[in-house]
Protein backbone atom coordinates (compact mmCIF):
# COMPACT_ATOMS: atom_id res chain seq x y z
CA UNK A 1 102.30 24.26 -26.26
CA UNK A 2 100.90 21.87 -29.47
CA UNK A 3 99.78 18.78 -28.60
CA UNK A 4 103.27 16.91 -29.53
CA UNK A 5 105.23 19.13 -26.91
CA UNK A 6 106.27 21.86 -29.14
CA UNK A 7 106.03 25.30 -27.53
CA UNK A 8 103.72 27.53 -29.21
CA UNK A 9 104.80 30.65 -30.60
CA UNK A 10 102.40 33.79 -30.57
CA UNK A 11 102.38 35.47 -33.94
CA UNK A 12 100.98 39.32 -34.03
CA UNK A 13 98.79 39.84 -37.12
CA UNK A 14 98.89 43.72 -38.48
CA UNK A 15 94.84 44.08 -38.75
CA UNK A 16 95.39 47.25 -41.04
CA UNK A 17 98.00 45.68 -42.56
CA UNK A 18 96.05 42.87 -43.47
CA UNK A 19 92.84 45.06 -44.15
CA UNK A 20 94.62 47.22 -46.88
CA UNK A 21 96.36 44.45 -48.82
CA UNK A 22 92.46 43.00 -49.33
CA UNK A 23 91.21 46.12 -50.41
CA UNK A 24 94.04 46.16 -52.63
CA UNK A 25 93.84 43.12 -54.21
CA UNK A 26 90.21 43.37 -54.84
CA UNK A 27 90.62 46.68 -56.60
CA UNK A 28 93.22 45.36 -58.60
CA UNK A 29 90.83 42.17 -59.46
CA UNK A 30 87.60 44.65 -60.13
CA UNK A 31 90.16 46.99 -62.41
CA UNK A 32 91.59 44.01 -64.75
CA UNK A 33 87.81 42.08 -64.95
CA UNK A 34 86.72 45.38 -66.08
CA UNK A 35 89.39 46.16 -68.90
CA UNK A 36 88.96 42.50 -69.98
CA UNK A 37 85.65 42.58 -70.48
CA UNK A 38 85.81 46.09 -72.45
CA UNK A 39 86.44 44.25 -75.56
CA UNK A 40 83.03 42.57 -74.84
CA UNK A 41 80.70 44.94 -73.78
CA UNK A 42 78.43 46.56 -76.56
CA UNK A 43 77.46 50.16 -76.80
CA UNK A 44 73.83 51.78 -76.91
CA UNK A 45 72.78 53.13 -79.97
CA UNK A 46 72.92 56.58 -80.75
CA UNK A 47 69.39 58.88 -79.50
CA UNK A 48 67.35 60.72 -81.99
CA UNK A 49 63.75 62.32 -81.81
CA UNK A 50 62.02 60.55 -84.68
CA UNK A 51 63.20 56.65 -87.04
CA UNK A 52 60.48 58.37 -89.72
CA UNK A 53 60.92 62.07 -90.54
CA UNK A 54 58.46 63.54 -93.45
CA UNK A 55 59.45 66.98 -94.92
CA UNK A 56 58.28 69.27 -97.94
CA UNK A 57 61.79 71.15 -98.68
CA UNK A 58 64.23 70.13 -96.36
CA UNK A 59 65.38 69.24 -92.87
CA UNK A 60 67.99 68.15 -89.98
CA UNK A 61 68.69 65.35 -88.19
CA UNK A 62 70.19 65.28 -84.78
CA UNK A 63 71.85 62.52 -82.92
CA UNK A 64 73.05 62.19 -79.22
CA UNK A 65 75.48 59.88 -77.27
CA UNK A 66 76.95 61.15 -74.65
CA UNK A 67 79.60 58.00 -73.35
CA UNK A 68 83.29 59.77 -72.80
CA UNK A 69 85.36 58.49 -75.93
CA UNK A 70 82.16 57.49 -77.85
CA UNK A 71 81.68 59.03 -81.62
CA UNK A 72 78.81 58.49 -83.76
CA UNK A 73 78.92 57.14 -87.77
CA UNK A 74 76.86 57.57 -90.41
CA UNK A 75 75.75 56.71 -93.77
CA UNK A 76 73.30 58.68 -96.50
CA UNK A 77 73.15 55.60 -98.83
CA UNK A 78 71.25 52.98 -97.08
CA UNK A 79 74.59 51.09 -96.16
CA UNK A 80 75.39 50.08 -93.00
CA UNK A 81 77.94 52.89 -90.64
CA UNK A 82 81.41 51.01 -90.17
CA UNK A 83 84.56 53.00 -88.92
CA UNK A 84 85.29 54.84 -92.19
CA UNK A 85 82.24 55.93 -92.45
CA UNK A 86 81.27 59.56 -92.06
CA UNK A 87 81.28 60.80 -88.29
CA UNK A 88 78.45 63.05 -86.88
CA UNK A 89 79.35 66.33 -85.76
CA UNK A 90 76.06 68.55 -86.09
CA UNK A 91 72.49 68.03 -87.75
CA UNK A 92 72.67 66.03 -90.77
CA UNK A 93 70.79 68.40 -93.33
CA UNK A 94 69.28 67.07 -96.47
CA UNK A 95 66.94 67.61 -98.97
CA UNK A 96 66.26 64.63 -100.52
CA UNK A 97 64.57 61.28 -99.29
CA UNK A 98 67.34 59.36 -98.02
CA UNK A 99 67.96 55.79 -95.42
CA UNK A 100 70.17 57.39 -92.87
CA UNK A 101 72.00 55.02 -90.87
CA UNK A 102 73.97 55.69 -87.73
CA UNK A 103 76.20 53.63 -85.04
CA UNK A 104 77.93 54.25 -82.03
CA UNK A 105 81.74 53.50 -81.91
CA UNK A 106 84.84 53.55 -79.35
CA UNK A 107 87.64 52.20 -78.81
CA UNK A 108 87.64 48.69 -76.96
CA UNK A 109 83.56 48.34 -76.69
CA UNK A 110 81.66 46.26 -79.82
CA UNK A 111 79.92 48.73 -82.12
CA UNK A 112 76.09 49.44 -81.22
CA UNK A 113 73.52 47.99 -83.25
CA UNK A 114 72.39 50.47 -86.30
CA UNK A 115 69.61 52.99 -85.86
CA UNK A 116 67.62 53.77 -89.54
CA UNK A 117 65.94 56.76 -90.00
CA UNK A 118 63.76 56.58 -92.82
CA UNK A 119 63.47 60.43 -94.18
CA UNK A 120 60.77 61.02 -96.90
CA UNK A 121 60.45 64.54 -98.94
CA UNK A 122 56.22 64.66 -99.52
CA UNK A 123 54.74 66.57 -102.25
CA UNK A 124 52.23 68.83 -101.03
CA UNK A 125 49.46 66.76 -103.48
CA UNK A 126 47.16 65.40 -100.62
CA UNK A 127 44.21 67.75 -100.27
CA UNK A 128 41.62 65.49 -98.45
CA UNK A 129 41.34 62.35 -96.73
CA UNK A 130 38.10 60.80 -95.90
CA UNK A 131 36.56 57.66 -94.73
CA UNK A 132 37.06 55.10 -91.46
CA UNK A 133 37.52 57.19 -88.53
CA UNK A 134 40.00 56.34 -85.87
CA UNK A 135 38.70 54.95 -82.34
CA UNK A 136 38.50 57.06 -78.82
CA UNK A 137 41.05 57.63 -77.25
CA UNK A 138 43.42 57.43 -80.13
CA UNK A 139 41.70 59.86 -82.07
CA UNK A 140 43.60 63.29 -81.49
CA UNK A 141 43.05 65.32 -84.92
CA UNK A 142 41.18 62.92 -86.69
CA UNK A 143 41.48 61.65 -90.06
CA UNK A 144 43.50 65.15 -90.60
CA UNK A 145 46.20 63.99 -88.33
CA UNK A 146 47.83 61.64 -90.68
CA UNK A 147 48.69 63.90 -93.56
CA UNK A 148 50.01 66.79 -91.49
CA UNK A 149 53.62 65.59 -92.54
CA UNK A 150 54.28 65.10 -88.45
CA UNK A 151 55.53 61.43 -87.15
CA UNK A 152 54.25 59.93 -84.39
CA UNK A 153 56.40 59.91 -81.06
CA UNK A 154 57.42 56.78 -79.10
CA UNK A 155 54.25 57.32 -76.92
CA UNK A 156 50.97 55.78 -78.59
CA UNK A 157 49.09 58.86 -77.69
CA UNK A 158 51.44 60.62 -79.73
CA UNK A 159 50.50 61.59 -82.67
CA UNK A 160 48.86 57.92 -82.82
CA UNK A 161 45.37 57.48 -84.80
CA UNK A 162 43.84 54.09 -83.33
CA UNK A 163 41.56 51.80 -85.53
CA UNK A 164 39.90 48.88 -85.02
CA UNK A 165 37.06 47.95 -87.63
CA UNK A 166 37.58 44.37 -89.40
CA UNK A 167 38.13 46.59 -92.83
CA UNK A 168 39.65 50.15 -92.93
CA UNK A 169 38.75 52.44 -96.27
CA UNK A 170 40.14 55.85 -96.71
CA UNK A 171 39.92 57.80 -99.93
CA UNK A 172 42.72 60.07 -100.70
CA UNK A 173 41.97 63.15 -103.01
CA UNK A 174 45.15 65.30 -104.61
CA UNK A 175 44.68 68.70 -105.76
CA UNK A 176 44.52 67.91 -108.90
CA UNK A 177 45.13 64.84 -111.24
CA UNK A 178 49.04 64.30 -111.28
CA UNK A 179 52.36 61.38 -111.54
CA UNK A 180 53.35 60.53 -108.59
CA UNK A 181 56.16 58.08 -107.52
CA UNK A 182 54.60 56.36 -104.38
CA UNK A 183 52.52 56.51 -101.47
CA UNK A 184 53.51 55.82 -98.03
CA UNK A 185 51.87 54.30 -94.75
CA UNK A 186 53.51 54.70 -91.01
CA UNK A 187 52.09 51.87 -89.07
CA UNK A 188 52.87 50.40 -85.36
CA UNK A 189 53.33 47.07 -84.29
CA UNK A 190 53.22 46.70 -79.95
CA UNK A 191 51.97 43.67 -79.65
CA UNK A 192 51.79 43.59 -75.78
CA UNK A 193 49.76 46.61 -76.35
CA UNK A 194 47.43 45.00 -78.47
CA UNK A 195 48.39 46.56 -81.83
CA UNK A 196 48.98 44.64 -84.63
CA UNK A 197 50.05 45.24 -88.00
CA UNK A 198 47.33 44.40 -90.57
CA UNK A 199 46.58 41.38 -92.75
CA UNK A 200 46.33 42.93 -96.16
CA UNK A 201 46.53 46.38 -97.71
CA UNK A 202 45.80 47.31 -100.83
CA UNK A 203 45.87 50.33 -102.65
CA UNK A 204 42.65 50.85 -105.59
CA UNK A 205 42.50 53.99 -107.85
CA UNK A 206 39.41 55.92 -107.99
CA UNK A 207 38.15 53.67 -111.20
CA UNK A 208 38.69 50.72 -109.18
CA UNK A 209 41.87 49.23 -110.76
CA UNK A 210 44.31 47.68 -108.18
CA UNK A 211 47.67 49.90 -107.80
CA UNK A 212 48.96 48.01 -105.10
CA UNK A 213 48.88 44.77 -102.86
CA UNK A 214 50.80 43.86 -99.45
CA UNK A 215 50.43 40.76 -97.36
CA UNK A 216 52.25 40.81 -93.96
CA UNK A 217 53.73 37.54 -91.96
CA UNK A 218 50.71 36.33 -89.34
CA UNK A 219 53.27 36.03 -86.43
CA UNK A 220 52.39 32.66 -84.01
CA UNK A 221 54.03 33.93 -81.47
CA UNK A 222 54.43 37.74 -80.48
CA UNK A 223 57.10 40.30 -82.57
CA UNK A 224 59.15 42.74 -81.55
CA UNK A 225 57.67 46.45 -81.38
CA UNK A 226 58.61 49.01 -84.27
CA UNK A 227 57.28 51.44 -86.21
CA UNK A 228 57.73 50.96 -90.19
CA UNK A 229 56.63 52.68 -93.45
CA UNK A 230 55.55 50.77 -96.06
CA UNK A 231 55.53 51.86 -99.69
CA UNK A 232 53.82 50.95 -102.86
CA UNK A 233 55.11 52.40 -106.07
CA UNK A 234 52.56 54.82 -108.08
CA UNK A 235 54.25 55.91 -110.90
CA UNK A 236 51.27 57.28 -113.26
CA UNK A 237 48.89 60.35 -113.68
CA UNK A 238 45.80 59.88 -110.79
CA UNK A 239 43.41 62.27 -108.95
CA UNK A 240 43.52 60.46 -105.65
CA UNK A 241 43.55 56.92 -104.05
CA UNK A 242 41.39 54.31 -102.34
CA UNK A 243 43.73 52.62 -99.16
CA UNK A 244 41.24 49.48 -97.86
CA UNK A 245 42.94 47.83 -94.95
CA UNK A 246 42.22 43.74 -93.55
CA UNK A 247 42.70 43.94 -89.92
CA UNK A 248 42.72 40.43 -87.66
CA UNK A 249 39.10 40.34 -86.82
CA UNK A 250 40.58 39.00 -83.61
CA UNK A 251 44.10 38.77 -81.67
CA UNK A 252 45.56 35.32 -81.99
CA UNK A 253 44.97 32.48 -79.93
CA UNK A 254 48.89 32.40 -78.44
CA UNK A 255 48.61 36.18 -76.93
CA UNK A 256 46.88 36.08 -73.63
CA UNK A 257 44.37 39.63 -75.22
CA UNK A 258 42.91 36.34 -77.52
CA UNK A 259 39.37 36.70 -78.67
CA UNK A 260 39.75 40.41 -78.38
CA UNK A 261 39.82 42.90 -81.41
CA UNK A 262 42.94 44.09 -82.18
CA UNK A 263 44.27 48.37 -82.91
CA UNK A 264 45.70 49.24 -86.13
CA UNK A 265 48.04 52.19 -85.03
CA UNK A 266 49.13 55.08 -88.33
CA UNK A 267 50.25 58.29 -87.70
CA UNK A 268 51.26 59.29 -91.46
CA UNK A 269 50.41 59.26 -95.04
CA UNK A 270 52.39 60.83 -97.51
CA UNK A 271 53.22 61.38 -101.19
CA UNK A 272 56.42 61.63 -103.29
């Protein structure tokens, strides 16, 4: 009986009953949060072995994604993969040095970012290499190691040569005295890791004339990691090339390695 003089009524409550309509509704909430927020969820970009591939004649390059519904676009050109681009079926084989670019797609997900793979065709022109000498333990094959046309992995022991002198000098000697279009450098930037990309490069012929200059940014606060190549145009008749490196004589003041030196990380030099 309630307070007023009303009788009280006894109402039964179905426990299962009650139990299966929550689980119910909760699936039913979970299912429609999760197709509204398709539209806003971005993909992964697609997997591959190697960004820099260096290759005499020719060679393939393999992708891999393996989300149900999910296909992979490219493009040869340097432009950026939208959804009439090309899409990836098997090893993309060329012959040529190409910017291959590649993104994942499906329906009702954003597009992933792009991945670049930056594929050079080398002449075989190097025959020695000579000069600094890279630093234990990042010293696997020596001074050899960069000109065996192999990137380096994603590990730093991989393939990685590891310097750390204030000034780095290499001498490059072809096989004989011929044009070439340009020379390029694979360097690694992993900041947390204490490598740094350099302060200056330059690029001297044997008679001491300057081929080739490159600053790069001083960051004040730390960068993301990547691997790049960079490239200086040759264009004439020589018998070789001097590289000569500036390195930070010591990691900046706003990383917490500070007063330390520094690693300058290349696993590749080639010719085309």
């Amino acid at each position: 009986m309630f307070a007023n003089g009303t009788p009280a009524r006894c109402i039964l409550i179905n426990l299962f009953l009650l139990r299966k309509l929550i689980f119910h509704f909760v699936f039913l909430f979970f299912f429609f949060c999760r197709v509204f927020a398709q539209g806003t969820i971005q993909l992964a970009p697609p997997q591959t072995p190697s960004t820099r591939v260096f290759f005499h004649l020719s060679t393939c390059i393999s992708f891999d994604f393996r989300q149900p519904g999910a296909i992979i676009r490219y493009a040869l050109n340097g432009d950026e993969p939208d959804e009439s681009s090309a899409i990836y079926k098997e090893p993309i084989c060329i012959s040529g040095s190409v910017v291959l670019k590649a993104k994942s797609f499906a329906k009702g997900f954003i597009s992933s970012e792009t991945i670049t793979v930056k594929c050079i065709k080398t002449k075989d022109a190097i025959k020695s290499v000579s000069g600094t000498n890279p630093e234990e333990p990042y010293n696997k094959g020596g001074l050899s190691a960069m000109v065996d046309k192999l990137a380096g992995g994603k590990s730093i022991r991989d393939r990685w040569l590891g310097f750390r002198s204030d000034t780095v000098v290499w001498e490059i000697g072809f096989f004989k005295k011929q044009k070439l279009k340009k020379i390029h450098i694979s360097l690694m930037q992993a900041q947390a890791s204490w490598i740094f990309y350099p302060v200056k490069m330059e690029l001297i012929s044997f008679s001491g004339k300057m081929l080739g200059l490159g600053f790069f940014n001083i960051s004040t606060s730390q960068a993301p990691d990547e691997t790049r190549i960079f490239s200086f145009p040759i264009d004439r008749k020589l018998k070789g090339v001097i590289i000569r490196i500036q390195n930070y004589s010591s990691i900046p003041d706003w990383h917490s390695g500070k007063g330390n030196k520094p690693w300058l990380f290349v696993d590749e030099i080639s010719v085309e």
